[in-house]
N, C-alpha and C. Protein backbone atom coordinates (compact mmCIF):
# COMPACT_ATOMS: atom_id res chain seq x y z
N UNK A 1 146.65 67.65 128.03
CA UNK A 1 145.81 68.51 127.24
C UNK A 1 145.81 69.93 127.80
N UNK A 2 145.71 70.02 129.36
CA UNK A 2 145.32 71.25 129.73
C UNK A 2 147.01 71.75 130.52
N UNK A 3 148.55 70.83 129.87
CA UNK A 3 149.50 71.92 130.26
C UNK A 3 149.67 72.79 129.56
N UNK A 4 151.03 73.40 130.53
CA UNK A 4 151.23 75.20 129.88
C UNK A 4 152.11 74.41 128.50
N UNK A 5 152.81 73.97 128.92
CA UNK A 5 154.20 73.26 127.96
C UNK A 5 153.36 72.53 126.55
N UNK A 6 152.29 72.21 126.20
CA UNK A 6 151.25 71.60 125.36
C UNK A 6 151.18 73.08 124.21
N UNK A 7 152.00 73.24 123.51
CA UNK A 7 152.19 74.20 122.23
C UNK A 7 151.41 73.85 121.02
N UNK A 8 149.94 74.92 121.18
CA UNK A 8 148.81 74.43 120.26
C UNK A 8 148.31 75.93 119.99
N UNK A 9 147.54 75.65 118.72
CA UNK A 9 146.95 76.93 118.41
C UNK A 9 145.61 77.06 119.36
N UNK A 10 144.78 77.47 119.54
CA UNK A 10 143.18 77.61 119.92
C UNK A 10 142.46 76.83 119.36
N UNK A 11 142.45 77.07 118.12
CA UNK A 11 141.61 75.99 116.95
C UNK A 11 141.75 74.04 117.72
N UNK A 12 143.47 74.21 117.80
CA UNK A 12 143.81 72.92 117.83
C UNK A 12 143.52 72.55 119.44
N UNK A 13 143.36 73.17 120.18
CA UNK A 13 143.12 72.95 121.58
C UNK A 13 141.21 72.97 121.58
N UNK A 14 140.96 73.50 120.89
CA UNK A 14 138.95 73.28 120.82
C UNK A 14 138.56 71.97 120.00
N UNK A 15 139.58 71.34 119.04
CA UNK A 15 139.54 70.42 118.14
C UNK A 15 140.03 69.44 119.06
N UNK A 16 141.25 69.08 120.05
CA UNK A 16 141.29 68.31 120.70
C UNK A 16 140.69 67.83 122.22
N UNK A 17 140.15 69.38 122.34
CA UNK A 17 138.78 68.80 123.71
C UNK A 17 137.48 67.97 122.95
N UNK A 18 137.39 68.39 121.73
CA UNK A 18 135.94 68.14 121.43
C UNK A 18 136.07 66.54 121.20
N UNK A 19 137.38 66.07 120.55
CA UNK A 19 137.37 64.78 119.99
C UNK A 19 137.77 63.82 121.19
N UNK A 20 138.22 64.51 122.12
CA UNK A 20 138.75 64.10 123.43
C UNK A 20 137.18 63.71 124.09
N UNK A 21 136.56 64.68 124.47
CA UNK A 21 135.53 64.77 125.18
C UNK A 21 134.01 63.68 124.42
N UNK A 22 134.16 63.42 123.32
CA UNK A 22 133.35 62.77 122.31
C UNK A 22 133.43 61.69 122.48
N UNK A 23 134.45 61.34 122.34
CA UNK A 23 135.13 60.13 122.77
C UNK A 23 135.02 59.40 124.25
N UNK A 24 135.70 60.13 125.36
CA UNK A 24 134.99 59.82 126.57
C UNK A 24 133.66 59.44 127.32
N UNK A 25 132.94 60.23 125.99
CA UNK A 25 131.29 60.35 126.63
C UNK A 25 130.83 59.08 125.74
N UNK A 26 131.56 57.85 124.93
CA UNK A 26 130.91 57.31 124.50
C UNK A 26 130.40 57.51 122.85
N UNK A 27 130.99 58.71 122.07
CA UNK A 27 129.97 59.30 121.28
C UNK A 27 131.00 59.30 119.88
N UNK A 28 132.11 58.36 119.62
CA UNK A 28 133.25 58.53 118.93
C UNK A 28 132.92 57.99 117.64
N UNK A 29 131.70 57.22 117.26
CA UNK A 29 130.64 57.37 116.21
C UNK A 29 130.53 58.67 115.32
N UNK A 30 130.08 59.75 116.47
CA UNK A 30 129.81 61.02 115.83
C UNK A 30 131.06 62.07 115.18
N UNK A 31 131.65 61.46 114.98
CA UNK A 31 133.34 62.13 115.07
C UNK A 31 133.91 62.25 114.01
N UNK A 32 133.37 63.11 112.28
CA UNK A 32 133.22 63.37 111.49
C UNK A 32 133.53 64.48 111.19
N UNK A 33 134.39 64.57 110.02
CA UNK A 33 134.75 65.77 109.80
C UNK A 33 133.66 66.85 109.60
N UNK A 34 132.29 66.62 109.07
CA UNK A 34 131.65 67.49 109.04
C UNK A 34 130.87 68.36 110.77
N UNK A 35 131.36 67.06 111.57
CA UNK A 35 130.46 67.67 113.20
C UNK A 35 131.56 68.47 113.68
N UNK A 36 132.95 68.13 113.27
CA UNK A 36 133.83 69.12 114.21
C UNK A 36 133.99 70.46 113.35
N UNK A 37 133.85 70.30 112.06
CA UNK A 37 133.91 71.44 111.74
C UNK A 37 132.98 72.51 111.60
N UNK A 38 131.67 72.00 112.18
CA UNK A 38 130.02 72.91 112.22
C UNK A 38 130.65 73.17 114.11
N UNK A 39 131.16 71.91 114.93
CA UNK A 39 130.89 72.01 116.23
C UNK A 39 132.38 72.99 116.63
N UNK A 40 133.42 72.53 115.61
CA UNK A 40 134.21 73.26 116.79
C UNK A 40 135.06 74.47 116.11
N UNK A 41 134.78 74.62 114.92
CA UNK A 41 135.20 75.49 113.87
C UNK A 41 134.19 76.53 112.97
N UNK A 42 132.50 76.35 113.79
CA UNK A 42 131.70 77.17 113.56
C UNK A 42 131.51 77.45 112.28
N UNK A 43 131.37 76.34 111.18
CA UNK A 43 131.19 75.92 110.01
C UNK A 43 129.80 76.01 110.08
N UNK A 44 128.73 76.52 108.91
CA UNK A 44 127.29 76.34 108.95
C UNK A 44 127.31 75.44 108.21
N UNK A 45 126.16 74.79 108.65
CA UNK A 45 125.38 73.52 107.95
C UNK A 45 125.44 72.93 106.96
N UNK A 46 125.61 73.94 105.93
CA UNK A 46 125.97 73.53 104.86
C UNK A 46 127.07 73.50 104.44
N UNK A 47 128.19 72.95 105.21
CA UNK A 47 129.69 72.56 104.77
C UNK A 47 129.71 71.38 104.17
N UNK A 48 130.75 71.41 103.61
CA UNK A 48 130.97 70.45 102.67
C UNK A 48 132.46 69.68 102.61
N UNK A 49 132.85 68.80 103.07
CA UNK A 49 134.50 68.83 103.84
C UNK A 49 134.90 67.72 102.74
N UNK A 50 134.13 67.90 101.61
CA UNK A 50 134.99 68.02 100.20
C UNK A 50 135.70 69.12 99.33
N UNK A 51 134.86 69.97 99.79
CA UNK A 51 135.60 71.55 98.86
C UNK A 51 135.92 72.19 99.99
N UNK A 52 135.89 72.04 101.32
CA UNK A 52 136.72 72.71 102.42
C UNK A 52 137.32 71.86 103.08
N UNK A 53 138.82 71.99 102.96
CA UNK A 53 139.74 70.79 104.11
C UNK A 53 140.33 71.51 105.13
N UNK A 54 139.33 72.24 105.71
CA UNK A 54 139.73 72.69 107.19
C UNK A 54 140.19 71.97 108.44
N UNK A 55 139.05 70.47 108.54
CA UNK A 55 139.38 69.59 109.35
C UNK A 55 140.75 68.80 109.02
N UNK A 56 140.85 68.52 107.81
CA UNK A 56 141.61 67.74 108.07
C UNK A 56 143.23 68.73 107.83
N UNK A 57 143.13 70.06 107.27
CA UNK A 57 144.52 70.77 107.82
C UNK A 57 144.42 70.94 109.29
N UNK A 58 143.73 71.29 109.73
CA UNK A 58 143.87 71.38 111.59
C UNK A 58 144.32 69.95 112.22
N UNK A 59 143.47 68.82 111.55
CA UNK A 59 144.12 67.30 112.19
C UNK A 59 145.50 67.56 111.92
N UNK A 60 146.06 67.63 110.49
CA UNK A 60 147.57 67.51 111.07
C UNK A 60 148.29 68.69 111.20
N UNK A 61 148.06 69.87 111.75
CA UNK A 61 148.28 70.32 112.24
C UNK A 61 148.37 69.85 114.08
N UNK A 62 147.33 69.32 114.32
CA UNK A 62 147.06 68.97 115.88
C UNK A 62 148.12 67.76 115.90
N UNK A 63 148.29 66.76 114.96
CA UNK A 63 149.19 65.40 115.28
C UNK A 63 150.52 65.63 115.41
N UNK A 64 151.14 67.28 114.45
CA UNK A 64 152.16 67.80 114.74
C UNK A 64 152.31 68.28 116.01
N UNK A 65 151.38 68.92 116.88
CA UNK A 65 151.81 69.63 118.20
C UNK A 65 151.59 68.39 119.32
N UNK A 66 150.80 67.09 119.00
CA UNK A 66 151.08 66.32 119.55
C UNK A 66 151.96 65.84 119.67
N UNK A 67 153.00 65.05 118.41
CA UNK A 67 153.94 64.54 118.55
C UNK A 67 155.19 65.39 119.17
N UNK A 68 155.36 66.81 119.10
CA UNK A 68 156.25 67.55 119.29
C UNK A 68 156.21 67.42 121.10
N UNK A 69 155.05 67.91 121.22
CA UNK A 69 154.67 67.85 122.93
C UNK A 69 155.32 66.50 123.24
N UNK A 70 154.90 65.36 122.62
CA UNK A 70 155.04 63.96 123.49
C UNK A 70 156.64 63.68 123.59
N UNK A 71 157.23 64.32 122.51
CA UNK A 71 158.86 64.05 122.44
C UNK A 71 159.37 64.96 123.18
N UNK A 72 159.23 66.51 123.59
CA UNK A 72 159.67 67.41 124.45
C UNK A 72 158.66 67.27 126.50
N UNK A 73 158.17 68.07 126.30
CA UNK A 73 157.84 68.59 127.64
C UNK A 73 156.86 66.94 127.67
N UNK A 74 156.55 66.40 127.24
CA UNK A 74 155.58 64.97 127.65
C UNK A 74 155.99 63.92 127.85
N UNK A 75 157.79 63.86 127.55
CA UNK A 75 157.69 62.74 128.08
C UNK A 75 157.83 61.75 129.17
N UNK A 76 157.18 62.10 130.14
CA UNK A 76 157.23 61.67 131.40
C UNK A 76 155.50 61.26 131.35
N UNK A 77 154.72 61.56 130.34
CA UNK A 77 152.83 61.98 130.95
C UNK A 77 152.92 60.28 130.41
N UNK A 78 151.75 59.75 131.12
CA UNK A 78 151.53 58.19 131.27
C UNK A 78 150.70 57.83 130.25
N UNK A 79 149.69 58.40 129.78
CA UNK A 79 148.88 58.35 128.83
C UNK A 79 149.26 59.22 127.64
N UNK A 80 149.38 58.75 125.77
CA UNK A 80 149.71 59.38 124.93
C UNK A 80 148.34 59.44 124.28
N UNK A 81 147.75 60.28 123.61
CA UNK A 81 146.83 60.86 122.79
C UNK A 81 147.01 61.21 121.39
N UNK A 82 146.95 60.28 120.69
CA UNK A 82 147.34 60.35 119.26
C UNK A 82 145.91 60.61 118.32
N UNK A 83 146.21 61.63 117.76
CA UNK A 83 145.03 61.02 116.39
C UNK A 83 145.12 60.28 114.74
N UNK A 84 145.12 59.45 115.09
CA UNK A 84 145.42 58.51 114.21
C UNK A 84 145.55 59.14 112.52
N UNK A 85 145.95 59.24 110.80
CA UNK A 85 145.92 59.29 110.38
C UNK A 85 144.63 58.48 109.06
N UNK A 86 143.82 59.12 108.73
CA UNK A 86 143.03 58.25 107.87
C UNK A 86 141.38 59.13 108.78
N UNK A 87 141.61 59.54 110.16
CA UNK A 87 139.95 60.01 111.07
C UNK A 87 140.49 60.82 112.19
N UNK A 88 139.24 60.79 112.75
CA UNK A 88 139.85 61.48 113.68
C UNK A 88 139.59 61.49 115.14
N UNK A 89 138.81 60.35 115.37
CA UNK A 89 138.83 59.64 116.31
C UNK A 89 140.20 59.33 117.02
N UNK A 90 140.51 59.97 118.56
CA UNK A 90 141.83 60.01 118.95
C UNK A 90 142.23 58.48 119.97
N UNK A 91 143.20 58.58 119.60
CA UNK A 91 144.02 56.86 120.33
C UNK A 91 144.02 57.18 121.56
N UNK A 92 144.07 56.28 122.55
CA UNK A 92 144.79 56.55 123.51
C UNK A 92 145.83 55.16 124.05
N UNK A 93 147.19 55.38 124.77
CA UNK A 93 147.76 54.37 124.92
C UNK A 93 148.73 54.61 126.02
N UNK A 94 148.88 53.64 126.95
CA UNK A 94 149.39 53.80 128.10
C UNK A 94 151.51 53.50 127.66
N UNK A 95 151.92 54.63 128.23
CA UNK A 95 153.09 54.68 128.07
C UNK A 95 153.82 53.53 128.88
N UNK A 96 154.94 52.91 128.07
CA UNK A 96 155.62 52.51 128.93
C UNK A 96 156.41 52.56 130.51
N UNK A 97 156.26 52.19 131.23
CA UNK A 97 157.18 52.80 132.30
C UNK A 97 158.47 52.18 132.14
N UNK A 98 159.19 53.45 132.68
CA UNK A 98 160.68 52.91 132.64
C UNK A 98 161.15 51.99 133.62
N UNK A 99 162.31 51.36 133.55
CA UNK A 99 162.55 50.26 134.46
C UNK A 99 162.84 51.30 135.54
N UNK A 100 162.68 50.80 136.35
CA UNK A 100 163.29 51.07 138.06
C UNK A 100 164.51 50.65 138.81
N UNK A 101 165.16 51.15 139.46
CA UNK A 101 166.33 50.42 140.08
C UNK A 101 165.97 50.08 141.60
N UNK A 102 165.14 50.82 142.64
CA UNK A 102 164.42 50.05 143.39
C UNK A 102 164.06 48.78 143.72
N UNK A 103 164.01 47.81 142.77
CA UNK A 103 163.65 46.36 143.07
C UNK A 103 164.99 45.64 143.24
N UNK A 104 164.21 44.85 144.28
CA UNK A 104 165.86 43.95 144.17
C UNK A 104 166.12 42.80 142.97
N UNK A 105 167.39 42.43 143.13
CA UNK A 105 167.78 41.68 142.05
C UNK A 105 167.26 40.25 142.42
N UNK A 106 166.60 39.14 141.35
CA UNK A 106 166.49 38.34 142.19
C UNK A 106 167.37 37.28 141.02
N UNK A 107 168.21 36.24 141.40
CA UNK A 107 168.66 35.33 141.12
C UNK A 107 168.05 34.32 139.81
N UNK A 108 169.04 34.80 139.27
CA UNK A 108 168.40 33.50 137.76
C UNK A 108 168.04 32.04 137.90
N UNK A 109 168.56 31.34 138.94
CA UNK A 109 168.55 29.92 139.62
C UNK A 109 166.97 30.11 139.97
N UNK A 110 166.86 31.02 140.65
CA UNK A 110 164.97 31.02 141.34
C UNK A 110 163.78 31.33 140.47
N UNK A 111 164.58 32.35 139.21
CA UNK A 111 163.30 32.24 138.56
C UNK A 111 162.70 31.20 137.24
N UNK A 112 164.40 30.52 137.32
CA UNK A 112 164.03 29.42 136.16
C UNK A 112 163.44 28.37 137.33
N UNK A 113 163.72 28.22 138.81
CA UNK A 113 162.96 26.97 139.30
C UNK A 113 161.36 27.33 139.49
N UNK A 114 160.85 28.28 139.47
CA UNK A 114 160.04 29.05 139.22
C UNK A 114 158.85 29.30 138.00
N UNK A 115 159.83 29.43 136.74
CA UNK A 115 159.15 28.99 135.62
C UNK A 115 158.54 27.41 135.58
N UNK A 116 159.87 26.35 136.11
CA UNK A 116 159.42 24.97 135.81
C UNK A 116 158.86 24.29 136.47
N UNK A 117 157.98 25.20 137.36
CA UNK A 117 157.61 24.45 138.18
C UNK A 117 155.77 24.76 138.21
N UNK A 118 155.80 25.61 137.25
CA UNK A 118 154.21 25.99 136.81
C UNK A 118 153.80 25.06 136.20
N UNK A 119 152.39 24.47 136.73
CA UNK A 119 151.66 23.90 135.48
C UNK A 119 152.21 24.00 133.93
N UNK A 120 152.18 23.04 132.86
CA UNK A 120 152.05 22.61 131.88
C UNK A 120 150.67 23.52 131.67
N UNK A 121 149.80 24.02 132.32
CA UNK A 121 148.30 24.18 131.34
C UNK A 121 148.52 24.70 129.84
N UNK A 122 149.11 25.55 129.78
CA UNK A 122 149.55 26.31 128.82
C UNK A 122 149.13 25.26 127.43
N UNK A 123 149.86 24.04 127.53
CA UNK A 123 150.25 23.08 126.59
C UNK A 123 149.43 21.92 126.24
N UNK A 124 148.27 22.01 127.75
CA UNK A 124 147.22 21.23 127.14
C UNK A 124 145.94 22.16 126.94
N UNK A 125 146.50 23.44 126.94
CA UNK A 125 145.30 24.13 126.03
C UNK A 125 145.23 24.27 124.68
N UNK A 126 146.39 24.46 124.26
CA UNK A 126 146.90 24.31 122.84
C UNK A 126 146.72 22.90 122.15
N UNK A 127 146.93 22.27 122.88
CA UNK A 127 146.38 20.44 122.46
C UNK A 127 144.92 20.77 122.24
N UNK A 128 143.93 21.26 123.36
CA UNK A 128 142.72 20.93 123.05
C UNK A 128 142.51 21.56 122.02
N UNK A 129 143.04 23.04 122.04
CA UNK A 129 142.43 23.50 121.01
C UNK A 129 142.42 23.38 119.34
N UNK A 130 143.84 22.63 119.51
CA UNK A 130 144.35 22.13 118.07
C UNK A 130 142.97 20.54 117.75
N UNK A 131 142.97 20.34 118.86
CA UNK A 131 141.59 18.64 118.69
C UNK A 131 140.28 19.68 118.44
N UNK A 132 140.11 20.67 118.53
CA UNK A 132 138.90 21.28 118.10
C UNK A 132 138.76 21.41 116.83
N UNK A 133 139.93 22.26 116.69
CA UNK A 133 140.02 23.03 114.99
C UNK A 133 140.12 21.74 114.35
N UNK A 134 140.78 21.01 114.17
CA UNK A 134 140.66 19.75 113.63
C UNK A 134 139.34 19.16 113.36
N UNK A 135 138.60 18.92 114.65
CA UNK A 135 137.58 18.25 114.64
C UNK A 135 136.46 19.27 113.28
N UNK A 136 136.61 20.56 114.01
CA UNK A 136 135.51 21.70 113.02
C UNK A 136 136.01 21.69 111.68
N UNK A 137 137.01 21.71 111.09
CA UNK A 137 137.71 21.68 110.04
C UNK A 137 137.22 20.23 109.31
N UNK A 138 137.44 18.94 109.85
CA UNK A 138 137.09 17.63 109.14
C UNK A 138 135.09 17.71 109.18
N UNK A 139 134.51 18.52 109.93
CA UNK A 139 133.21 18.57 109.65
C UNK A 139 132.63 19.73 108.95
N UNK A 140 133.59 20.32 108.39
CA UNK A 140 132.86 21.26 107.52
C UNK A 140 132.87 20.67 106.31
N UNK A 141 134.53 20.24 106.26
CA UNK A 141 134.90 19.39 104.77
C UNK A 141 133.39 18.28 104.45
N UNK A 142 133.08 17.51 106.01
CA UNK A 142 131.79 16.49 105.24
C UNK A 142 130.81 17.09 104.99
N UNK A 143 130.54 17.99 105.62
CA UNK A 143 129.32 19.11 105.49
C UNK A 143 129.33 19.50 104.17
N UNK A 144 130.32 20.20 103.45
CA UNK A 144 129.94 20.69 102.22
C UNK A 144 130.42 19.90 101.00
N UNK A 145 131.21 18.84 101.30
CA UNK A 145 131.67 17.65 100.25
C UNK A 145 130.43 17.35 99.25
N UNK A 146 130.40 17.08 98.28
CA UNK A 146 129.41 16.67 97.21
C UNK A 146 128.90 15.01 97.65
N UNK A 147 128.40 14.77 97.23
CA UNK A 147 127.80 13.26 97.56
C UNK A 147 128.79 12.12 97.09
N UNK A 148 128.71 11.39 97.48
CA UNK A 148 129.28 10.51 96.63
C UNK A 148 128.85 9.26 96.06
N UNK A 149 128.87 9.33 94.61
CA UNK A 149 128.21 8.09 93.39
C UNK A 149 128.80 6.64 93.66
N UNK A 150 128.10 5.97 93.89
CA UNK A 150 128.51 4.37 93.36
C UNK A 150 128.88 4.46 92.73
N UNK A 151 129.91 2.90 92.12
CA UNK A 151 131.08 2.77 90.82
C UNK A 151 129.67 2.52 89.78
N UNK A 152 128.64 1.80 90.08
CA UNK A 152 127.72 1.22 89.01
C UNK A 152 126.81 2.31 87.98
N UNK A 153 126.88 3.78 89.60
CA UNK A 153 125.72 4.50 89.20
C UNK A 153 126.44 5.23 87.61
N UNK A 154 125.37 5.92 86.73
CA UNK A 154 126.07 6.62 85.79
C UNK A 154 126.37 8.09 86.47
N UNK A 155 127.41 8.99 85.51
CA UNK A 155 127.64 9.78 85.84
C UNK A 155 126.85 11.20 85.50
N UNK A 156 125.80 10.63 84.58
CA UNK A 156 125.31 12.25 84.41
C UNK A 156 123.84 11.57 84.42
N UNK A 157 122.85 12.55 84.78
CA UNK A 157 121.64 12.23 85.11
C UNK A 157 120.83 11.52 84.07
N UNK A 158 120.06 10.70 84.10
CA UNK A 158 118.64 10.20 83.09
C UNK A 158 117.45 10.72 83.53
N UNK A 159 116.48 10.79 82.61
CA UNK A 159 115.09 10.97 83.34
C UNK A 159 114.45 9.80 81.63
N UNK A 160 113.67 9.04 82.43
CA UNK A 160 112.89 8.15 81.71
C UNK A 160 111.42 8.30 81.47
N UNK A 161 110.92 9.14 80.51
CA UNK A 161 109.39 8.80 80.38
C UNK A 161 108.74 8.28 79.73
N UNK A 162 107.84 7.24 80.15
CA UNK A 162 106.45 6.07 79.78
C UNK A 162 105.65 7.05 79.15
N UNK A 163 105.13 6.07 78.14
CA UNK A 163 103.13 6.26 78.08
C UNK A 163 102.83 6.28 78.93
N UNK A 164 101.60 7.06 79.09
CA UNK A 164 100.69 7.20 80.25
C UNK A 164 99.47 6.52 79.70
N UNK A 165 98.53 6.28 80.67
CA UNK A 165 96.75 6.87 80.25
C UNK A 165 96.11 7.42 80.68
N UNK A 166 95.13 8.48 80.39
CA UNK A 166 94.50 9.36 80.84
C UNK A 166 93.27 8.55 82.02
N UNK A 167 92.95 9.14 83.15
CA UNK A 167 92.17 8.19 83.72
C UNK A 167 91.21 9.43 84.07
N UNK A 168 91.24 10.72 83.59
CA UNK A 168 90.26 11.51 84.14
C UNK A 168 88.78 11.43 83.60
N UNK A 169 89.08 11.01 82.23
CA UNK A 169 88.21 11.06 80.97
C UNK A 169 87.59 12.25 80.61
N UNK A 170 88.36 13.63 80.80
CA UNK A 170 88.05 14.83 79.84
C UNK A 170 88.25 15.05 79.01
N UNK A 171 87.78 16.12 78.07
CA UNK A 171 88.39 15.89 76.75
C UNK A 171 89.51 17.13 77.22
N UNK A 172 89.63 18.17 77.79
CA UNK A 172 90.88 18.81 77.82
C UNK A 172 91.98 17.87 77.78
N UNK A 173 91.93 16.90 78.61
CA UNK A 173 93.14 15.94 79.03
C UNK A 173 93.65 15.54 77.61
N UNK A 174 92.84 14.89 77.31
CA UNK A 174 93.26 14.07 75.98
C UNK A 174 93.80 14.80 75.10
N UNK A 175 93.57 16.25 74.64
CA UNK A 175 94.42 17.11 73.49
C UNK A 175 95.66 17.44 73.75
């Protein structure tokens, strides 16, 4: 962020501390086109980052001097800083390292006796876990299955109603 070789406008270097720094502190929630452009583009209050696309021409503007940086003078830096497309909440992702020639070579014979000679766990975790899903899977099916009718019962409901007799002896009852 802070090399010479990092080819950015001002705008885009105050736009990438702020989202940088927002981010670090925990605060990448707040990270809205309307806060960077009141916070770091001195937008008043009443912006509107529907009828002004300041933020988001400066975002890609900034993803261009990123990517340019990371393919020229960056690529050696360990950490890449992307801002993703769609916000602007910035990535971060640890670069590959390149292989080394420093290590010694070690023999294909030692590391396959090596591999086969590790625990199996691997394979009875995958067992258990396949006897789980199974198990949760056949108890949801009974869980939400419908009931099931006897051959005798009928298939659609009855309701049967008797005479009664009144045993209160009011006359409301009786009408």
């Amino acid at each position: 962020m802070n090399s010479a070789d990092f080819e950015a406008t001002d705008r885009e270097h105050r736009f990438l501390s702020y989202v940088v720094e927002e981010t670090l502190s925990g605060r990448d929630g707040r990270i809205k086109a309307y806060s960077i452009a009141v916070e770091v583009f001195g937008r008043d209050v009443s912006f509107d980052p529907q009828s002004d696309p300041i933020v988001r021409i400066e975002a890609g503007h900034l993803r261009r001097s990123l990517e340019r940086y990371y393919f020229t003078a960056g690529q050696a830096d360990p950490v890449l800083i992307t801002i993703p497309k769609g916000g602007y909440v910035p990535a971060f992702s640890l670069r590959s390292l390149p292989p080394t020639t420093d290590l010694p070579a070690i023999p294909l014979a030692s590391v396959a006796a090596a591999i086969s000679a590790r625990p199996k766990a691997a394979g009875l975790w995958i067992g258990l876990l396949a006897v789980v899903a199974a198990t949760a899977v056949a108890a949801g099916a009974w869980w939400w299955s419908p009931p099931q009718i006897g051959p005798g019962a009928p298939k659609i409901p009855r309701v049967l109603v008797e005479k009664f007799d009144d045993l209160t002896g009011t006359q409301a009852s009786a009408a």
